[in-house]
Each structure stands twice: as C-alpha cells, then as structure tokens.
C-alpha atoms as a PDB file:
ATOM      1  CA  UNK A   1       0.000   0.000   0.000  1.00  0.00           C
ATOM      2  CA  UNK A   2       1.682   3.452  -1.313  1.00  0.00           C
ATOM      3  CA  UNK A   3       0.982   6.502   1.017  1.00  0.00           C
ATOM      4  CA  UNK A   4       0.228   9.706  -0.683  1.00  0.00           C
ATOM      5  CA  UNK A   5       1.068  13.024   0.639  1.00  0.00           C
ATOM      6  CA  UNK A   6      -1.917  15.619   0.394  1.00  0.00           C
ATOM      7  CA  UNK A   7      -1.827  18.959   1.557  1.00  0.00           C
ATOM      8  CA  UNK A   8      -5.122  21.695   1.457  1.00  0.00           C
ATOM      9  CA  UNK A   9      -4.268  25.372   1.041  1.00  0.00           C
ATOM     10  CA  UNK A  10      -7.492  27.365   1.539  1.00  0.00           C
ATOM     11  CA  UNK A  11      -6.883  30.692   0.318  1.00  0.00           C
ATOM     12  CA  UNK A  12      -9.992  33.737   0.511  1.00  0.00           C
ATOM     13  CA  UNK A  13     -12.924  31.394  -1.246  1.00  0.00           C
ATOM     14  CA  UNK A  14     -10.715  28.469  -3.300  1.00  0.00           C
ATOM     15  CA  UNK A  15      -9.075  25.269  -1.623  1.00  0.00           C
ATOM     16  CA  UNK A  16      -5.905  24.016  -3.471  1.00  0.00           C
ATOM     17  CA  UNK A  17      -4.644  20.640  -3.347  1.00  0.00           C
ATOM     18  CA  UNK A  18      -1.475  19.225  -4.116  1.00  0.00           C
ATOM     19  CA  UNK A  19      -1.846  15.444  -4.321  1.00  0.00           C
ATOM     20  CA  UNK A  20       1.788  13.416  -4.964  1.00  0.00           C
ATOM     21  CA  UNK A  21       1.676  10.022  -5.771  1.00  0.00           C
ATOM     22  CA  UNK A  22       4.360   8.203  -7.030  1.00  0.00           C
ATOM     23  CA  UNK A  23       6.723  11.367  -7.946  1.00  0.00           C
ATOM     24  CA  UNK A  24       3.338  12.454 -10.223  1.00  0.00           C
ATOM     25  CA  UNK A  25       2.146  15.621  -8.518  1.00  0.00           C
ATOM     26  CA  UNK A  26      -1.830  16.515  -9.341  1.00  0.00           C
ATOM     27  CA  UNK A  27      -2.966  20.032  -8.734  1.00  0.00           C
ATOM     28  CA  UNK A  28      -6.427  20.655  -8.721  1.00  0.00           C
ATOM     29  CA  UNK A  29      -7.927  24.196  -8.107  1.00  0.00           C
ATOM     30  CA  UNK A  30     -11.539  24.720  -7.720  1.00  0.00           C
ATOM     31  CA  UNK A  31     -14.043  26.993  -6.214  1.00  0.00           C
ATOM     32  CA  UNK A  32     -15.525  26.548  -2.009  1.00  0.00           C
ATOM     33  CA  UNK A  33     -18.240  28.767  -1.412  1.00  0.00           C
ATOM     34  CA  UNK A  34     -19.760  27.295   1.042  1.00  0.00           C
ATOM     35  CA  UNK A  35     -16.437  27.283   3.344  1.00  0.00           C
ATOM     36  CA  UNK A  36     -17.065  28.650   6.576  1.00  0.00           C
END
C-alpha cells in the first residue's frame, strides 16, 4: 500500500490541493463557497 502526501491550502474562497503520488504531482484548483 503506497501513502500519498496531500496537503489543502485554503486561500480567501478556493481550496488548493497538491496530491503526490508516485513522484506524479496533481494540482487541482476549484471553487468553495460554502467554506465557513
């Protein structure tokens, strides 16, 4: 079982992720409204 290192930036209204896996980094950026 690989571990995968994720880490959550919340910045003003958007949450970024960084997601490694395997040396293969995924960035997703997308819009939270509704956090408090």
């Amino acid at each position: 079982m690989t571990m995968s290192h994720l880490k959550i930036f919340i910045t003003n209204n958007y949450r970024m992720i960084f997601l490694s896996y395997d040396g293969f980094e995924v960035h997703r950026f997308y819009p939270c409204p509704n956090l408090p």
